[in-house]
Protein backbone atom coordinates (compact mmCIF):
# COMPACT_ATOMS: atom_id res chain seq x y z
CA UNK A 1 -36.26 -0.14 39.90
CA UNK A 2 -34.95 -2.91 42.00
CA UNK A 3 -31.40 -2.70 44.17
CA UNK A 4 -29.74 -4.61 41.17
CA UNK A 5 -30.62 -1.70 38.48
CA UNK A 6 -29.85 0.80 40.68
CA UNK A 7 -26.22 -0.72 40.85
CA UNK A 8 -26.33 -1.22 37.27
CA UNK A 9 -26.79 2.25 36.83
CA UNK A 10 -24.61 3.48 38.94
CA UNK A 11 -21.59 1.45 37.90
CA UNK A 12 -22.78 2.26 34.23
CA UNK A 13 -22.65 6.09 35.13
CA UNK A 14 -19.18 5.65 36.96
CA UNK A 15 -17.48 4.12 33.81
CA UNK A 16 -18.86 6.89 31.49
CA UNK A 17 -17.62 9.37 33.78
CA UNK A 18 -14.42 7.13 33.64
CA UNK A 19 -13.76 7.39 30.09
CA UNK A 20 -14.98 11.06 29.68
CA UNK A 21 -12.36 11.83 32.24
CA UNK A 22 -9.51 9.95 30.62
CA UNK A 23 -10.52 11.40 27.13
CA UNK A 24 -10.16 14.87 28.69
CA UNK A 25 -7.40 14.19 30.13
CA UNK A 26 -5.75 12.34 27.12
CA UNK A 27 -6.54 15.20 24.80
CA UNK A 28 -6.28 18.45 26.77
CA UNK A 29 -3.73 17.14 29.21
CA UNK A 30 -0.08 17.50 28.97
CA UNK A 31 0.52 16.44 25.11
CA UNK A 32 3.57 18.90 24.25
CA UNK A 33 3.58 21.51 22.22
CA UNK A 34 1.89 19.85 19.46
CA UNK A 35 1.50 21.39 16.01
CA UNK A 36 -2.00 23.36 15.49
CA UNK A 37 -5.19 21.86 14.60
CA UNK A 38 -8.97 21.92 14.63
CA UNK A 39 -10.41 21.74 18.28
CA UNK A 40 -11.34 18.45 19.36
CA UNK A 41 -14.16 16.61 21.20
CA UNK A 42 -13.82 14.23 24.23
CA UNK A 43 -13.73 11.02 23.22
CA UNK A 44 -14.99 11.83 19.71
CA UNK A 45 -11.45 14.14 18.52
CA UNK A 46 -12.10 15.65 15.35
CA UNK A 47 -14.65 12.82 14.05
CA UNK A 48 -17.25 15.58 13.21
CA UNK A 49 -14.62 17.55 10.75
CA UNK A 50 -14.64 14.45 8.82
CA UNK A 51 -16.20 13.72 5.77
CA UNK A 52 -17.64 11.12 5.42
CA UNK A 53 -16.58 8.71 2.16
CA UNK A 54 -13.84 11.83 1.71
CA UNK A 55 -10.98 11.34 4.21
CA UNK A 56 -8.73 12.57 2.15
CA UNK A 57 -9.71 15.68 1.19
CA UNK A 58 -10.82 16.70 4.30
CA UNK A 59 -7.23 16.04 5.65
CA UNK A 60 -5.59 18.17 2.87
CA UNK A 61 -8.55 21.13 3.56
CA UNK A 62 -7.23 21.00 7.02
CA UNK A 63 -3.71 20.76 6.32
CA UNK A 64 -4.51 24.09 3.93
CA UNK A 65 -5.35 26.05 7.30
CA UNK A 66 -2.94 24.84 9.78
CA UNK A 67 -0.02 24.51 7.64
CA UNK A 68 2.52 21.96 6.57
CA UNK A 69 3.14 20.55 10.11
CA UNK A 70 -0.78 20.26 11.52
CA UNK A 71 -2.35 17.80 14.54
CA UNK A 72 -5.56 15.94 14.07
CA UNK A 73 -7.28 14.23 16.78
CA UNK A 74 -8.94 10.13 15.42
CA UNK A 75 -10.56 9.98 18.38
CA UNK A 76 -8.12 10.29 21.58
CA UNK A 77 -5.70 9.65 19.65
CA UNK A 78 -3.26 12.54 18.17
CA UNK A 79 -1.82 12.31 14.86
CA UNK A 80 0.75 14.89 13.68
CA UNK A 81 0.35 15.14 9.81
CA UNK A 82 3.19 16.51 7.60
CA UNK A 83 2.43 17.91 4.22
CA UNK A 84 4.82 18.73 1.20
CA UNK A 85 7.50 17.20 -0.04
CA UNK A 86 10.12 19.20 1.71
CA UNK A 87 8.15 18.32 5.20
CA UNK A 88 7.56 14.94 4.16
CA UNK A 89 11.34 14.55 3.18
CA UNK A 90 12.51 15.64 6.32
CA UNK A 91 10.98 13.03 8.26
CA UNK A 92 11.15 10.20 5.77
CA UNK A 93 14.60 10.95 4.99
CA UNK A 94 16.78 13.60 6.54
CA UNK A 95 15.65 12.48 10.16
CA UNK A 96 14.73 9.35 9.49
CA UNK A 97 15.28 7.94 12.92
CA UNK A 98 13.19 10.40 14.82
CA UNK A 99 10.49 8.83 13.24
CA UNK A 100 11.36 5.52 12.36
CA UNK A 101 8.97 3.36 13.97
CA UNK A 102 5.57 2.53 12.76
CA UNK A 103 2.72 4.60 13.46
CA UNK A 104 -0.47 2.57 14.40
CA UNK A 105 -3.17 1.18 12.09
CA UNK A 106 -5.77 -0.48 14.28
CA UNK A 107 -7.68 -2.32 11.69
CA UNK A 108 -4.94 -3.99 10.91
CA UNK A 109 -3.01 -4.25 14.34
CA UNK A 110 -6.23 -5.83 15.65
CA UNK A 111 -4.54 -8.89 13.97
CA UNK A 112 -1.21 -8.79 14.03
CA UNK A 113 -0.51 -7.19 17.21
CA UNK A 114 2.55 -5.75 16.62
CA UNK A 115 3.74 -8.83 15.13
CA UNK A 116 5.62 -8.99 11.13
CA UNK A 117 7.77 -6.97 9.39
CA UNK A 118 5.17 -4.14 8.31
CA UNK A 119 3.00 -3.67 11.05
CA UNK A 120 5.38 -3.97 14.13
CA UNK A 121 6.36 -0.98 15.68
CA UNK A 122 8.90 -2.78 17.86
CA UNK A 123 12.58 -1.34 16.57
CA UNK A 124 14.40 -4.39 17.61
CA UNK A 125 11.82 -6.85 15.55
CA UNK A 126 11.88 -4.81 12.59
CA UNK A 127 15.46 -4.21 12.36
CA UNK A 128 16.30 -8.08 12.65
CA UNK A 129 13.11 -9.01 10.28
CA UNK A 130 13.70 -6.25 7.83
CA UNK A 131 17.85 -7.10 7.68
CA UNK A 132 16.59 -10.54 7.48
CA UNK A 133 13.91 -10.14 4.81
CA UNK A 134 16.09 -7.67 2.69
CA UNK A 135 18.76 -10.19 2.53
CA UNK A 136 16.61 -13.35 1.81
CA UNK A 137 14.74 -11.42 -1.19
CA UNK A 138 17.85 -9.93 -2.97
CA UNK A 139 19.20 -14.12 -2.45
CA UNK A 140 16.23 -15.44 -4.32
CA UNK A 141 16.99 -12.56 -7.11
CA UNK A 142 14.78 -9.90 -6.13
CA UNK A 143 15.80 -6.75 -8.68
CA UNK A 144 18.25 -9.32 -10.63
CA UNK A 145 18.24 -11.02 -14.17
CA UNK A 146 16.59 -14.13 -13.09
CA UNK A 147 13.46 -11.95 -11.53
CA UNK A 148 13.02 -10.17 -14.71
CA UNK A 149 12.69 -13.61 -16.45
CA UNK A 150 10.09 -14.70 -14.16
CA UNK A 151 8.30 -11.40 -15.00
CA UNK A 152 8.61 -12.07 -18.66
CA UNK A 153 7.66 -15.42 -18.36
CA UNK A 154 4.31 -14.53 -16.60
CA UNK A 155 3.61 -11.53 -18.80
CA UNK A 156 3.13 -14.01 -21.58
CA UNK A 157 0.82 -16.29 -19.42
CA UNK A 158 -1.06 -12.81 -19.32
CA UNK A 159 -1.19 -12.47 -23.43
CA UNK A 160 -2.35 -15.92 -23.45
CA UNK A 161 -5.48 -14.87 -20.89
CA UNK A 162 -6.22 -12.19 -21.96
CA UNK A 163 -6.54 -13.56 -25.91
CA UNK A 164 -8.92 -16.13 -24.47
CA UNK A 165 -11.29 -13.14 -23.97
CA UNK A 166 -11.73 -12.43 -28.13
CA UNK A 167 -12.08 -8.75 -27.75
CA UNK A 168 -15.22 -9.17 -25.33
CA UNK A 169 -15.21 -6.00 -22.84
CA UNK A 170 -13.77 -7.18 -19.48
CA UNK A 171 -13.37 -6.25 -16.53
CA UNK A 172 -10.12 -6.10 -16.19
CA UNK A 173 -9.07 -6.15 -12.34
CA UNK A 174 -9.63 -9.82 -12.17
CA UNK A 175 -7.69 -11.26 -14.83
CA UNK A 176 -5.03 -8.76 -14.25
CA UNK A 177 -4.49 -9.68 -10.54
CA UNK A 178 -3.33 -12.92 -11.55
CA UNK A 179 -0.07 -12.36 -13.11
CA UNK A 180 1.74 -10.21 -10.18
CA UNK A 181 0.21 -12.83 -7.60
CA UNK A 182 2.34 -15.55 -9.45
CA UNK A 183 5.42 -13.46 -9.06
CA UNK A 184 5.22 -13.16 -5.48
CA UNK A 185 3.89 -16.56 -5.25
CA UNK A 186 7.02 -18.15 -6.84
CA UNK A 187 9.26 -15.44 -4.39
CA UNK A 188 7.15 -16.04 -1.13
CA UNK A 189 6.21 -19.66 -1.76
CA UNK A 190 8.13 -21.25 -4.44
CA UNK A 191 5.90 -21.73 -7.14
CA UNK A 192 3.20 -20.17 -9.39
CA UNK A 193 -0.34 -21.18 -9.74
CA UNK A 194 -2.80 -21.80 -12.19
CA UNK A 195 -5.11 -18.82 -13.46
CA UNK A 196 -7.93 -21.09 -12.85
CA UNK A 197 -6.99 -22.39 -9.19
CA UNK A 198 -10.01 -21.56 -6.77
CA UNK A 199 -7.75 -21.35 -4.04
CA UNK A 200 -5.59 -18.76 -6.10
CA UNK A 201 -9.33 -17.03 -6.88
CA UNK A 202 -10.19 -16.71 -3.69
CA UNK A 203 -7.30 -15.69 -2.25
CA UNK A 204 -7.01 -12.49 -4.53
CA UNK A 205 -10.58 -11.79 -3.92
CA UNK A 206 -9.95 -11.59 0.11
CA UNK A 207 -6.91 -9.25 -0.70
CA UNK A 208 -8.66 -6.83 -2.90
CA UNK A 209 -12.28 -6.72 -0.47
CA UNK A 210 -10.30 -6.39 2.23
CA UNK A 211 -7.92 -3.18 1.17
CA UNK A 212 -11.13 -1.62 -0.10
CA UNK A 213 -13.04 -2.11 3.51
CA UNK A 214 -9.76 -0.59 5.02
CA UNK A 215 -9.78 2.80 2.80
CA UNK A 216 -13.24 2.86 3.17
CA UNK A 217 -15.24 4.92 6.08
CA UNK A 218 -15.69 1.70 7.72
CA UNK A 219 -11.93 1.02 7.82
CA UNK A 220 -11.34 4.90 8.91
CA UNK A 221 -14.25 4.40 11.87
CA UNK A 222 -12.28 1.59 13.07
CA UNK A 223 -8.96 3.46 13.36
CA UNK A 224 -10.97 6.17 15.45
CA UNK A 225 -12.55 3.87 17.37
CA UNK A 226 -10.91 1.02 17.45
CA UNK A 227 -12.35 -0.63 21.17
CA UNK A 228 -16.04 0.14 20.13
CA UNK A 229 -15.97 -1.04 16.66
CA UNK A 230 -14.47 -3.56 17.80
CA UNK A 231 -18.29 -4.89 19.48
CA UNK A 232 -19.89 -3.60 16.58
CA UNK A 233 -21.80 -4.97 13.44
CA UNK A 234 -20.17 -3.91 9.66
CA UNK A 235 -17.66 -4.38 7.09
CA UNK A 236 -14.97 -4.13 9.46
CA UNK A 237 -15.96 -7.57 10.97
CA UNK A 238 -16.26 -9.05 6.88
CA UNK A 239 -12.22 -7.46 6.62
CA UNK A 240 -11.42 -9.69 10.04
CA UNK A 241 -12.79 -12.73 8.16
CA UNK A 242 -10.72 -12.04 5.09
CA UNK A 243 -7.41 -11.17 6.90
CA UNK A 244 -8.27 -14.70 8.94
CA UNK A 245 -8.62 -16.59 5.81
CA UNK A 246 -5.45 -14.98 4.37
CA UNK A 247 -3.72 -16.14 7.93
CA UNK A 248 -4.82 -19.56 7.29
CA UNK A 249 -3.94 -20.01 3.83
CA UNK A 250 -0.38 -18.97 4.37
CA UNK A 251 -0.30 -21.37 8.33
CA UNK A 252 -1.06 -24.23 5.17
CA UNK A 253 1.72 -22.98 2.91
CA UNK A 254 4.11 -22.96 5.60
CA UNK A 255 3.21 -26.88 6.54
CA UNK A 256 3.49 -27.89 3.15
CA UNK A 257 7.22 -25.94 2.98
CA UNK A 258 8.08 -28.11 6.52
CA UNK A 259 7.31 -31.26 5.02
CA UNK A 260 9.72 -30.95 2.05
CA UNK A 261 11.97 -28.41 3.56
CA UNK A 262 15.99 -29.47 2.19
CA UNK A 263 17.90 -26.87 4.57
CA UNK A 264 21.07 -27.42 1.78
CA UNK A 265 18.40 -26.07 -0.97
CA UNK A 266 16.75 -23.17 -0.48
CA UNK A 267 13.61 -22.78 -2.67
CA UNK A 268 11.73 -19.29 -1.10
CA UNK A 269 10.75 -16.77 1.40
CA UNK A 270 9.34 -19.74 3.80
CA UNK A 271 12.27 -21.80 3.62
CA UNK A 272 14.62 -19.45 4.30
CA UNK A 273 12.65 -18.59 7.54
CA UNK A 274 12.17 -21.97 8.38
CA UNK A 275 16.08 -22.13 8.49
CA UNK A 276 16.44 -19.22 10.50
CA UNK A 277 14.12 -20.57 12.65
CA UNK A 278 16.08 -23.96 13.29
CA UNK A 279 18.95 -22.25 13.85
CA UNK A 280 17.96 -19.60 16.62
CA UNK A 281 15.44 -21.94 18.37
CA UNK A 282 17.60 -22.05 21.65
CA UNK A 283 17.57 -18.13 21.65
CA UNK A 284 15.17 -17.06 24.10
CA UNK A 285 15.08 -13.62 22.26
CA UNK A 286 14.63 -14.57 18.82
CA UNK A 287 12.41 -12.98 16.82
CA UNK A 288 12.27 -15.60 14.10
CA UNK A 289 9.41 -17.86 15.52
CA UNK A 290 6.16 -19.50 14.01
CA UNK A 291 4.36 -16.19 14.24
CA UNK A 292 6.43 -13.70 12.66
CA UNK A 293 7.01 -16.14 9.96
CA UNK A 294 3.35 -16.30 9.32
CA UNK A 295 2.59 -12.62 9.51
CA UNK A 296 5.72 -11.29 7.78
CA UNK A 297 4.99 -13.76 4.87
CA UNK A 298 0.98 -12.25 4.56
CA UNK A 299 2.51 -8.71 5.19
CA UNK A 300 4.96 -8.83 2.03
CA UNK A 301 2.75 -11.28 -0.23
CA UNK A 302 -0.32 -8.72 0.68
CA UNK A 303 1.64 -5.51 0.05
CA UNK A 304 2.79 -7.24 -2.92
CA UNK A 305 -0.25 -8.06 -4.98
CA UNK A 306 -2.53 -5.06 -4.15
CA UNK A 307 0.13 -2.73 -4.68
CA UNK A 308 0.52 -4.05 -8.65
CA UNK A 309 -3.12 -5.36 -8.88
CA UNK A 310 -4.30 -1.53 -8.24
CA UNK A 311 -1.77 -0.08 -10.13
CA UNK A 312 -2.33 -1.89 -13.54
CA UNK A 313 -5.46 -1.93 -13.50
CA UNK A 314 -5.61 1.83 -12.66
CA UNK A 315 -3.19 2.41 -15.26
CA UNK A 316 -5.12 0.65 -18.39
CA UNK A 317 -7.84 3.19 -17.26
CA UNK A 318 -5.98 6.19 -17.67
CA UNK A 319 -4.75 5.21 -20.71
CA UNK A 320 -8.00 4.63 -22.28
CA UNK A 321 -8.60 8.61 -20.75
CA UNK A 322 -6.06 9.57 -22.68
CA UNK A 323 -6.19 7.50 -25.89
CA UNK A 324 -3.16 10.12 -27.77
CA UNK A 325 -0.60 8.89 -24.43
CA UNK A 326 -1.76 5.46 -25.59
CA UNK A 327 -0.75 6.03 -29.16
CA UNK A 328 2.72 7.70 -28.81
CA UNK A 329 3.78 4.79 -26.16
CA UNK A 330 2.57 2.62 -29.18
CA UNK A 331 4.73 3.99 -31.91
CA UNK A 332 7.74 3.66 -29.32
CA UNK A 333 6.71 0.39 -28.48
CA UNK A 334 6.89 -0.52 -32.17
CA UNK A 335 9.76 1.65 -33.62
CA UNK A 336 12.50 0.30 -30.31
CA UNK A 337 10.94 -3.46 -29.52
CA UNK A 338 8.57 -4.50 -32.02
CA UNK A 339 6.01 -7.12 -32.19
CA UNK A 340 8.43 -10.19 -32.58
CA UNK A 341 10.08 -9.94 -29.11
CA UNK A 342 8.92 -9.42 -25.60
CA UNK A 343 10.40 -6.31 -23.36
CA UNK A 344 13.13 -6.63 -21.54
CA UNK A 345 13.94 -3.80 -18.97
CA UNK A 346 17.42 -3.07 -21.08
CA UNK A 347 14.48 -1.25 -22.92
CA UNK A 348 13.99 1.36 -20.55
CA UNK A 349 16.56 3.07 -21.28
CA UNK A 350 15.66 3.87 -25.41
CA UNK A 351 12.21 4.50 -24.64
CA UNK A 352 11.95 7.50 -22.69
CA UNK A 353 8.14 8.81 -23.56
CA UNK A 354 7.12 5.39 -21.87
CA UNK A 355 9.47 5.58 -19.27
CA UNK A 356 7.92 8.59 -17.94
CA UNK A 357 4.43 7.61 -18.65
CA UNK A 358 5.30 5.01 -16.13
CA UNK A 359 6.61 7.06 -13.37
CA UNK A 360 3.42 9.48 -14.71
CA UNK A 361 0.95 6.69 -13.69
CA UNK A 362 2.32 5.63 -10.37
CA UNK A 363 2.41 9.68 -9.47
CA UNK A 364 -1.33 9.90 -10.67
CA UNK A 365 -2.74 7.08 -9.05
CA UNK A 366 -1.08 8.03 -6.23
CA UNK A 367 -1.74 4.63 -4.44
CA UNK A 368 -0.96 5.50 -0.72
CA UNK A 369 -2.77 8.74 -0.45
CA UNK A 370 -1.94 9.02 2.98
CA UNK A 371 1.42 7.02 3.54
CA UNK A 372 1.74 4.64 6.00
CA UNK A 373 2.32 6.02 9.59
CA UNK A 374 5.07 6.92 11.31
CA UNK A 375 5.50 7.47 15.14
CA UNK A 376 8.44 9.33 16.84
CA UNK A 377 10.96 7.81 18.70
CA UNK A 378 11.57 10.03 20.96
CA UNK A 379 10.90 13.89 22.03
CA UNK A 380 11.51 15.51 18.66
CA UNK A 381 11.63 19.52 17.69
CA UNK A 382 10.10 19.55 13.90
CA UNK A 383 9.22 23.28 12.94
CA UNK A 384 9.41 24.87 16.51
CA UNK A 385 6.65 22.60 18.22
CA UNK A 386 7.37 19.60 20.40
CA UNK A 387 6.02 15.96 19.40
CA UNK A 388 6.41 13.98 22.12
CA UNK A 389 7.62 10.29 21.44
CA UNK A 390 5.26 7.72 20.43
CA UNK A 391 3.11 10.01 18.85
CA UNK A 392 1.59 8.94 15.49
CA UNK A 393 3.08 11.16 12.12
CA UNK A 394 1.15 10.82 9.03
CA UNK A 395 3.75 11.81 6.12
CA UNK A 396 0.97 12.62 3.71
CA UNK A 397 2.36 11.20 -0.16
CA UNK A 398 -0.60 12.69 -2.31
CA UNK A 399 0.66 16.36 -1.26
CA UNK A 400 4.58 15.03 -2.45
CA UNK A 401 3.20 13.66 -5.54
CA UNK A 402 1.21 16.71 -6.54
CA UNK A 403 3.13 19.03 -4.97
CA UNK A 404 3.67 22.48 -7.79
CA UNK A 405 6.94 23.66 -6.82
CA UNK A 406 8.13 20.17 -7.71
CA UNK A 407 5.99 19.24 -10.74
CA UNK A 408 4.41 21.40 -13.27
CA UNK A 409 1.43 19.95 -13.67
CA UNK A 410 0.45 18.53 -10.38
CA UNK A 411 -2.86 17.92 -10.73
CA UNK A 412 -3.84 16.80 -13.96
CA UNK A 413 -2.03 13.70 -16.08
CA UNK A 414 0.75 14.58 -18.06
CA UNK A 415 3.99 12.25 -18.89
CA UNK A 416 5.40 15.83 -19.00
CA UNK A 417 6.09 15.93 -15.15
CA UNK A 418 8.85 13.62 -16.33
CA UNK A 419 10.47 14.60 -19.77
CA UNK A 420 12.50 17.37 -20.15
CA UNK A 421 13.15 19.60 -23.19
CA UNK A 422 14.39 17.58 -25.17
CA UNK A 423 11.82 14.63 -24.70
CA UNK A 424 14.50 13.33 -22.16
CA UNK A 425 13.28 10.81 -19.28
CA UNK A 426 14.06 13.18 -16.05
CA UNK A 427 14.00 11.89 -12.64
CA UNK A 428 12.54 13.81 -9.60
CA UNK A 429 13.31 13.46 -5.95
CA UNK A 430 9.34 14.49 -5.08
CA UNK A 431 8.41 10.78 -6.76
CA UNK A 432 8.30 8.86 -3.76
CA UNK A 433 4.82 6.60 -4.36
CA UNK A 434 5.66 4.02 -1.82
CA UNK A 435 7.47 6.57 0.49
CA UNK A 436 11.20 6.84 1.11
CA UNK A 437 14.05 6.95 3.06
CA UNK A 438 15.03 3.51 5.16
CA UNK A 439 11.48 2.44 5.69
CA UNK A 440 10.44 2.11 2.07
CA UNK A 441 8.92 -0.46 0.55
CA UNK A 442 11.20 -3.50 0.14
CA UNK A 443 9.36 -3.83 -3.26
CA UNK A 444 9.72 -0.80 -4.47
CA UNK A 445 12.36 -2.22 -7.36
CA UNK A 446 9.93 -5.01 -7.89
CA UNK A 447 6.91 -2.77 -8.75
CA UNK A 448 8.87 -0.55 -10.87
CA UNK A 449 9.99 -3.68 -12.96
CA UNK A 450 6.48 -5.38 -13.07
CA UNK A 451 4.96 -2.38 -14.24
CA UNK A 452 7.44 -1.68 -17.43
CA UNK A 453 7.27 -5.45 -18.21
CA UNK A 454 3.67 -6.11 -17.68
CA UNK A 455 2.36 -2.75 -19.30
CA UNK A 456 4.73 -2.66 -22.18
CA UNK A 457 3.74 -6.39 -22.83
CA UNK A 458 0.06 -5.92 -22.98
CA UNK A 459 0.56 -2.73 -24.58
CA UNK A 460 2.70 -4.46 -27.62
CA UNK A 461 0.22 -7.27 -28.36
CA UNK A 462 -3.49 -5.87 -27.28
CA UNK A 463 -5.58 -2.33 -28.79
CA UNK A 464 -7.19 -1.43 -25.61
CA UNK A 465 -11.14 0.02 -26.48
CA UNK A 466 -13.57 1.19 -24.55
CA UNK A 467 -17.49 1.58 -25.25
CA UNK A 468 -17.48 4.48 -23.20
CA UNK A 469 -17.12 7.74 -24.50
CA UNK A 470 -14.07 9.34 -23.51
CA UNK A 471 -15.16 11.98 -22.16
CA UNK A 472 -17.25 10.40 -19.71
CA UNK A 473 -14.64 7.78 -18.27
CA UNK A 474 -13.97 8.58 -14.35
CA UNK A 475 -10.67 8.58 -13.34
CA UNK A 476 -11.56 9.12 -9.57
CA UNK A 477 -11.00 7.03 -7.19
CA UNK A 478 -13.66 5.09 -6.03
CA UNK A 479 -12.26 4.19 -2.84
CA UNK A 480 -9.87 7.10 -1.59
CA UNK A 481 -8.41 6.45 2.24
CA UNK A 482 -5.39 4.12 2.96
CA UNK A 483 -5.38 3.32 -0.61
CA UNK A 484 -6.76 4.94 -3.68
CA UNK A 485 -8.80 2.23 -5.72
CA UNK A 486 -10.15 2.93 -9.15
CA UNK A 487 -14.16 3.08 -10.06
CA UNK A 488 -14.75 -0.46 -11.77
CA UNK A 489 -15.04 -0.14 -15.80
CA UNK A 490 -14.75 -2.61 -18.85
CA UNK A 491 -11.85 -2.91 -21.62
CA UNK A 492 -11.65 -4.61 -24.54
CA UNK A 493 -8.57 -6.17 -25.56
CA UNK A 494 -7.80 -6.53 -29.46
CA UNK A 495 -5.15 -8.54 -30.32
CA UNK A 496 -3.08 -5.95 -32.61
């Protein structure tokens, strides 16, 4: 070995020592007094407790142990997870500003650095992008009449694909996508797109691959060890690619806004941003610049489309599971609607049984198994330990949504969780599947309206069939870690 190894070596041996040292020192050191937890490893935390492809699970075995209130370690870093919907209310809701800010999510910050309404956990950006955002959406009639006839409008594109299929089994995912992409197309971007667009295609196919890689153990690796993964080989690098396509699709939307932009007309998202953006350009401090436009825009019109993509076409699953919840939401389809008119959400409100079968499926599906982080912001007291500030909170939504002291059958499917007595749609605080209190999802309403209007409409024209035999349709996810993602099947739809 010549002088040059040896120093190789050596300086090789002094970083390891480096890192071991820090990692000790990061976990063991002074950390507060954090909730309990299973010991953890230098450098490697509580990697080897685990599972692999079962993230979840193991999280909610752990959280069985240690309690409500419980620390894990993803590599050096410690995340406080809170369990239960009185837990998970309390720091979503009744202390909402102790834990305010965004917790981190590597695979994706690797991108955005801190940058967008979503993924920023800088207070000042997200209060003046979320104040900003909030306002511009409920301007272009987020929630409101003319949003509802968009909806409608699209769900009978939908009809229109989905006869083109003459009872064939489908898979459904893909033609399904289409219609809530249009929505927040015409929101985001001013206009809608044809089912057949290859840019449309393609741009629904990076969405989709890239939500799976980040709920899957690839995604989970990288939020463990984000600097090493970083250098390293897999599906993680094929999610970068897809997130940089998304990035450059919207950069081109954004040009072709500037070159028509009419500041006295205001046509979407991107134009009113593009305004802001004139206006505030001498401000040194803005935070309405190229960049946040660019990643706030892919934030919401990402959020957007999987949300309702997974959602429906979860949904048409479960109802082929459960082909006597399919029938009564039939005969109340029929006997309040008909077949000569499409749904409007005035409808809601005389059709209880499907009303709760709604509110049933977003429960079951239970999109966000984990939430989306929190982190403190500042020293906080929560259940007689000490989280220091900056420390990451997972508010874990599968234990709200199936949590028994607030639904009766927690586990299992049953529109039941939300009828009363008397076949009466009732409400429950514990249904919070896109979290709660002031962080929530701006398009929560939007969601809520899509899926009435959408489902009722296929519902009302199409008999959904399925060659499989009941009994053996899956309803697990296929994909359960940031977001629960159904096993792929086929449907036929029957005009009715």
């Amino acid at each position: 070995m010549n002088f040059s190894e040896d120093v190789s070596l050596l300086l090789s041996l002094g970083l390891s020592c480096l890192i071991l040292i820090f990692s000790i020192k990061k976990i063991f050191g002074k950390s507060g007094n954090l909730p309990p937890g299973p010991k953890p490893l230098p450098l490697l935390g509580n990697y080897l407790q685990l599972r692999k492809g079962d993230f979840v699970q193991t999280l909610l075995e752990i959280s069985e142990r240690y309690g409500d209130v419980c620390t894990i370690y993803l590599g050096t870093r410690p995340v406080v997870m809170v369990t239960g919907y009185k837990a998970v209310k309390e720091i979503l809701v009744d202390r909402a500003d102790d834990f305010l800010a965004r917790g981190a999510m590597p695979i994706f910050d690797a991108l955005y650095k801190n940058y967008g309404l979503i993924y920023t956990s800088d207070m000042h950006r997200w209060k003046e992008l979320r104040r900003f955002s909030a306002s511009t959406l409920r301007d272009l009639g987020f929630g409101k009449r003319s949003t509802e006839d968009r909806i409608r409008e699209e769900a009978a594109c939908l009809v229109a694909e989905l006869n083109k299929t003459k009872g064939a089994a489908v898979h459904p995912r893909s033609i399904l996508t289409k219609a809530p992409c249009n929505i927040i197309f015409s929101i985001m971007f001013g206009s809608r797109c044809d089912y057949e667009d290859k840019e449309l295609l393609n741009v629904l196919n990076y969405i989709y691959q890239s939500f799976v890689i980040a709920s899957s153990p690839w995604g989970q690796c990288f939020d463990m060890f984000p600097r090493m993964m970083a250098f390293l080989p897999g599906q993680h690098q094929i999610f970068f690619h897809y997130l940089g396509e998304l990035v450059r699709y919207v950069e081109k939307k954004v040009e072709d806004n500037k070159k028509t932009l009419d500041p006295s007309n205001i046509r979407d998202y991107v134009d009113a941003f593009l305004v802001k953006m004139e206006k505030e350009k001498m401000d040194p401090k803005t935070e309405f610049d190229m960049r946040n436009l660019v990643f706030s825009t892919l934030q919401i019109f990402f959020a957007g489309v999987e949300t309702m993509s997974t959602t429906l076409t979860y949904a048409l699953l479960i109802l082929l599971k459960y082909p006597h919840v399919l029938d009564e939401v039939h005969e109340e389809i029929d006997r309040v609607i008909g077949r000569n008119r499409s749904p409007k959400l005035q409808d809601r409100s005389r059709m209880p049984y499907t009303e709760a079968v709604m509110h049933e499926m977003q429960r079951f599906v239970d999109l966000l198994p984990l939430g989306v982080p929190r982190k403190t912001t500042k020293d906080v007291e929560l259940r007689g330990y000490t989280i220091p500030k900056d420390t990451d909170i997972f508010p874990i939504l599968t234990t709200v949504l199936k949590d028994p002291t607030c639904f009766p059958y927690p586990t299992e499917f049953n529109p039941q969780n939300f009828l009363d007595e008397n076949g009466e749609f009732k409400r429950n605080e514990a249904f919070m599947p896109l979290a709660a209190g002031k962080r929530v999802c701006l398009g929560e309403a939007l969601v809520r309206m899509e899926l009435f209007l959408f489902l009722v409409t296929i519902i009302q024209n199409f008999k959904l069939t399925s060659s499989v035999p009941v009994e053996e349709l899956d309803i697990t996810p296929d994909v359960s870690g940031l977001g629960n993602i159904p096993k792929p099947y086929k449907v036929s739809f029957t005009p009715r």
